[in-house]
Structure formats: C-alpha cells, structure tokens
N, C-alpha and C. Protein backbone atom coordinates (compact mmCIF):
# COMPACT_ATOMS: atom_id res chain seq x y z
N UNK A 1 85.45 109.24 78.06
CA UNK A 1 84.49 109.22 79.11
C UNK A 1 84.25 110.67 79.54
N UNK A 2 82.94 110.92 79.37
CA UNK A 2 82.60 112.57 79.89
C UNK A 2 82.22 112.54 81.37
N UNK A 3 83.22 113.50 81.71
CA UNK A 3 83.07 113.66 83.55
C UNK A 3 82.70 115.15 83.16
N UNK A 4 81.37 115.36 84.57
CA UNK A 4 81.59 116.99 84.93
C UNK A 4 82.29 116.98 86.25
N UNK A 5 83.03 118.31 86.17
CA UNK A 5 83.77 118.88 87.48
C UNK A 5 82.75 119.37 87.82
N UNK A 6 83.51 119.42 89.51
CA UNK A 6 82.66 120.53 90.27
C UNK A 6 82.36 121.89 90.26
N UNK A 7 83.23 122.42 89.25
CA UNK A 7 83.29 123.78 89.06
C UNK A 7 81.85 124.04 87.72
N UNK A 8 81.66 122.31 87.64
CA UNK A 8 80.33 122.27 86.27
C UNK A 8 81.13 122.48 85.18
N UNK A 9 82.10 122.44 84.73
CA UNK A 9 82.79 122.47 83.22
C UNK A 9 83.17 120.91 82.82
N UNK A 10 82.72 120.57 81.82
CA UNK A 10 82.67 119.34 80.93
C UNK A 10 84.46 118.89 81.10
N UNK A 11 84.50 117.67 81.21
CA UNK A 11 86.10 117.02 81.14
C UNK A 11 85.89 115.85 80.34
N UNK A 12 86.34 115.68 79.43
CA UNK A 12 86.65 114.24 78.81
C UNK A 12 88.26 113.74 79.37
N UNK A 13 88.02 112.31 79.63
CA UNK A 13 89.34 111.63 79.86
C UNK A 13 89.19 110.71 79.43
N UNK A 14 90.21 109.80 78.98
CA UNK A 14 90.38 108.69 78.04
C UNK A 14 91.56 108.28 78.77
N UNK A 15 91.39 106.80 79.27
CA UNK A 15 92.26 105.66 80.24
C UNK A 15 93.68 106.25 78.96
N UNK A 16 95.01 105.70 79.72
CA UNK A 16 95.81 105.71 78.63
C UNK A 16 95.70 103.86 79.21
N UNK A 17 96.98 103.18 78.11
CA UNK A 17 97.24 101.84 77.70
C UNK A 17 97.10 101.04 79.33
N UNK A 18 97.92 101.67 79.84
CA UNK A 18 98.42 101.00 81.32
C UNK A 18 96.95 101.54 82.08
N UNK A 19 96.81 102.07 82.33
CA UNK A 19 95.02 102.53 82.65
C UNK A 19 94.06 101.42 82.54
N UNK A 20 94.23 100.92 80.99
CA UNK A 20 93.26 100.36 80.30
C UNK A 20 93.07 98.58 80.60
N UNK A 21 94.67 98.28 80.95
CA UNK A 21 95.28 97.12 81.15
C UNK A 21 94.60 96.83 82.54
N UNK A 22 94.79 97.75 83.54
CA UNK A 22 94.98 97.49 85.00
C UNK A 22 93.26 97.49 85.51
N UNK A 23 92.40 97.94 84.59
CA UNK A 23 91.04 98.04 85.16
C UNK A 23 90.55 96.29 84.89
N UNK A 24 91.12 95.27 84.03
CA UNK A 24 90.98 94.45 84.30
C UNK A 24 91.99 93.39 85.18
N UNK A 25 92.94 93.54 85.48
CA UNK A 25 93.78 92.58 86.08
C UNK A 25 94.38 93.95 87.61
N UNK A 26 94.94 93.36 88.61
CA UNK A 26 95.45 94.22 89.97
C UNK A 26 96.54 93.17 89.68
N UNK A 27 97.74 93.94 90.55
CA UNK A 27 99.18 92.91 91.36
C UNK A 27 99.29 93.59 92.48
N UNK A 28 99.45 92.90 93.47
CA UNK A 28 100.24 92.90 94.64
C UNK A 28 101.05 92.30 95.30
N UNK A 29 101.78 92.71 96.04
CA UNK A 29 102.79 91.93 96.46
C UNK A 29 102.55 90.98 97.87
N UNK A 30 101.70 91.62 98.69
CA UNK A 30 101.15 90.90 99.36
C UNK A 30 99.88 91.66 100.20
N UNK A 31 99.12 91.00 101.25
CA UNK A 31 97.31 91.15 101.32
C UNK A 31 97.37 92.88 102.34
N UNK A 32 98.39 92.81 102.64
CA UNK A 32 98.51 93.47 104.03
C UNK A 32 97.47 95.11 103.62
N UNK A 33 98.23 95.85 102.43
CA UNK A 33 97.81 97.00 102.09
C UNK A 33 96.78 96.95 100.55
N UNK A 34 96.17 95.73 100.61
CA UNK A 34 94.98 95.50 99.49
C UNK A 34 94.05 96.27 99.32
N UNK A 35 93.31 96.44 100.80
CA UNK A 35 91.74 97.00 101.02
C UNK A 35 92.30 98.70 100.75
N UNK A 36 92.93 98.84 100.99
CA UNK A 36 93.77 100.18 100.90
C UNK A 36 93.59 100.82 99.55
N UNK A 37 94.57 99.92 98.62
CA UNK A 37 94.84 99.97 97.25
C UNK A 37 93.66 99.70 96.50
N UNK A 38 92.73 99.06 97.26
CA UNK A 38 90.93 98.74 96.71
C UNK A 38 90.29 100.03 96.27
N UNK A 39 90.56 100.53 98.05
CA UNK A 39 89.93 101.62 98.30
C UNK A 39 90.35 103.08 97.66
N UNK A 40 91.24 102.99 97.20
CA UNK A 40 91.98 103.98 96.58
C UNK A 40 91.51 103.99 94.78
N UNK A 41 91.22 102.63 94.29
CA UNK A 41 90.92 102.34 92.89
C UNK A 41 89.19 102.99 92.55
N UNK A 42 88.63 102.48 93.97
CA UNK A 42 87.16 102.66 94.25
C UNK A 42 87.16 104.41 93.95
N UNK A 43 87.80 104.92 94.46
CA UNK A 43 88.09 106.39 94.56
C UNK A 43 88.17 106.87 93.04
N UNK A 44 89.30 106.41 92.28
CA UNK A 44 89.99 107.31 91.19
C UNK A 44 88.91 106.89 90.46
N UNK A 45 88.06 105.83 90.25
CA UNK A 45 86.97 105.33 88.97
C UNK A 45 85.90 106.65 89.55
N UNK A 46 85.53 106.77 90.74
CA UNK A 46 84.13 107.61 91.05
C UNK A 46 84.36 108.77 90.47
N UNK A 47 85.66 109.27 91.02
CA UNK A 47 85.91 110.78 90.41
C UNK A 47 85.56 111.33 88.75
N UNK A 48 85.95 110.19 87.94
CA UNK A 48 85.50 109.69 86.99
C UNK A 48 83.89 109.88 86.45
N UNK A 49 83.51 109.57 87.22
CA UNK A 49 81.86 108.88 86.96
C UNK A 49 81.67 107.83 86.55
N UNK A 50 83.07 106.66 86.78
CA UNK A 50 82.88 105.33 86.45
C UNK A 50 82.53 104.60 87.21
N UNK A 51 81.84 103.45 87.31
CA UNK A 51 82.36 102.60 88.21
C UNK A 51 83.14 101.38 88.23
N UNK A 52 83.24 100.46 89.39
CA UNK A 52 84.48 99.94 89.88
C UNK A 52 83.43 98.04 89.11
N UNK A 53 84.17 97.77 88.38
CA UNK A 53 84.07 96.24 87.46
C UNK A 53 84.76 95.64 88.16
N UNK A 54 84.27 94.36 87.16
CA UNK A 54 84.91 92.88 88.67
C UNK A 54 86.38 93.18 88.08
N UNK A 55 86.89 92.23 88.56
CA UNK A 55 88.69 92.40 88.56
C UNK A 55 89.31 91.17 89.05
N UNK A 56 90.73 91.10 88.31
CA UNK A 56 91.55 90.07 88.71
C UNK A 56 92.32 90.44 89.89
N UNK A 57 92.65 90.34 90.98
CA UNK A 57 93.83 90.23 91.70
C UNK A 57 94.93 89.04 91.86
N UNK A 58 96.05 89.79 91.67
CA UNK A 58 97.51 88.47 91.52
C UNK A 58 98.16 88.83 93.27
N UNK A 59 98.52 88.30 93.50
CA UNK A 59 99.51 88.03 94.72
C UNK A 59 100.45 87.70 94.61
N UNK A 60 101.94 87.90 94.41
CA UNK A 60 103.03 87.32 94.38
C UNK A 60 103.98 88.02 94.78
N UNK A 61 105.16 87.71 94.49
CA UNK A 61 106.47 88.31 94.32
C UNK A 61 106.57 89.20 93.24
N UNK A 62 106.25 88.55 92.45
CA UNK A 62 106.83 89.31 90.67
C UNK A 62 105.62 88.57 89.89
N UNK A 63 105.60 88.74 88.72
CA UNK A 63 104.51 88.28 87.90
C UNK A 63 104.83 86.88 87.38
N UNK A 64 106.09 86.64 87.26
CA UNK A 64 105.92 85.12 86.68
C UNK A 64 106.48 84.26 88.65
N UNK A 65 106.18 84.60 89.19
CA UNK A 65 105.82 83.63 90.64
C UNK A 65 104.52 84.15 91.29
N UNK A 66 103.43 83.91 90.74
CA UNK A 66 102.11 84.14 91.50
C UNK A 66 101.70 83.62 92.71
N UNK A 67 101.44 83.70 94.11
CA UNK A 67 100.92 83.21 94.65
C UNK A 67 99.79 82.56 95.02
N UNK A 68 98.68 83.62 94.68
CA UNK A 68 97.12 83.53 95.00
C UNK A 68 96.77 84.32 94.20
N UNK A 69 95.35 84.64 93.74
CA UNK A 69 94.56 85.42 92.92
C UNK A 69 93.31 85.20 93.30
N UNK A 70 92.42 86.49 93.15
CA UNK A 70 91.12 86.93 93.81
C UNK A 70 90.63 87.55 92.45
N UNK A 71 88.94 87.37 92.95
CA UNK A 71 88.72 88.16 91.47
C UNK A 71 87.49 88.82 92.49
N UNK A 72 87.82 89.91 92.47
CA UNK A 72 86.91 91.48 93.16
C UNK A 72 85.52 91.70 92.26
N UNK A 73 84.54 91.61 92.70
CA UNK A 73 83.31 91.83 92.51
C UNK A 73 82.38 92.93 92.98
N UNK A 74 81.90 93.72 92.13
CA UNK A 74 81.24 94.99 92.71
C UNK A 74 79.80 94.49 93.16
N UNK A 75 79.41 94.92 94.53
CA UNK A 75 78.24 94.66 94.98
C UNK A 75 77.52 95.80 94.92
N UNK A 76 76.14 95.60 94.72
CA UNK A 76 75.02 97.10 94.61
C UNK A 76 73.96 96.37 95.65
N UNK A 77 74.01 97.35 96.25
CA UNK A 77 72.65 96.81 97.58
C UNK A 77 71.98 97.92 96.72
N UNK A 78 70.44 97.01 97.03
CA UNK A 78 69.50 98.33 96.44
C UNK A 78 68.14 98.11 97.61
C-alpha cells in the first residue's frame, strides 16, 4: 500500500500476518473501552491512506467462550 508522508516522501507498507488477520475479525474483552479501540483502528488505517472495512467484533473472555459479536460497518455521508 503506497502512503505519502508529510514530509511528501513515498512509503510503502505491507500489513504483516496478524495485521492482515485483525482487519477482518476485532476481540474484546468487554464493551467498556470499544469506541476507544474503534477509534484508535479508525486512526492507524487513515494514516495509511486506507480506509476502515466492515468488521467482526467478538466479546468474551477468551476466544473459545464468546459472548456477543458485532459486525462494524463504515458509514459515508455524502
């Protein structure tokens, strides 16, 4: 993925594995610090020049006791 910096010099970055994994599925442990961790994902994709795709969210304890799951949707007002 070609990003320019602000300094205007060309950056390529390429997700690594766990990168690649997590842009489709989220975990949390619980809702409290979500919008947070949203807002923080919303962040690292822009810097990027990506943007933010729908998504799974898990809720649980650990991964094999799930609680709830959300699936995050990017809205574009135009």
């Amino acid at each position: 993925m070609k990003n320019i910096l602000p300094s205007g010099k060309n950056k390529f970055w390429k997700p690594s594995l766990l990168e690649s994994s997590s842009a489709f599925t989220f975990f949390c442990t619980n809702l409290i610090g979500l919008q947070e961790d949203i807002d923080k994902r919303r962040l690292k994709y822009s810097q990027y020049g990506a943007t933010n795709q729908l998504y799974i969210i898990f809720v649980g304890k650990d991964f094999s006791s799930i609680d709830s799951c959300y699936i995050k949707v990017l809205i574009i007002y135009m």
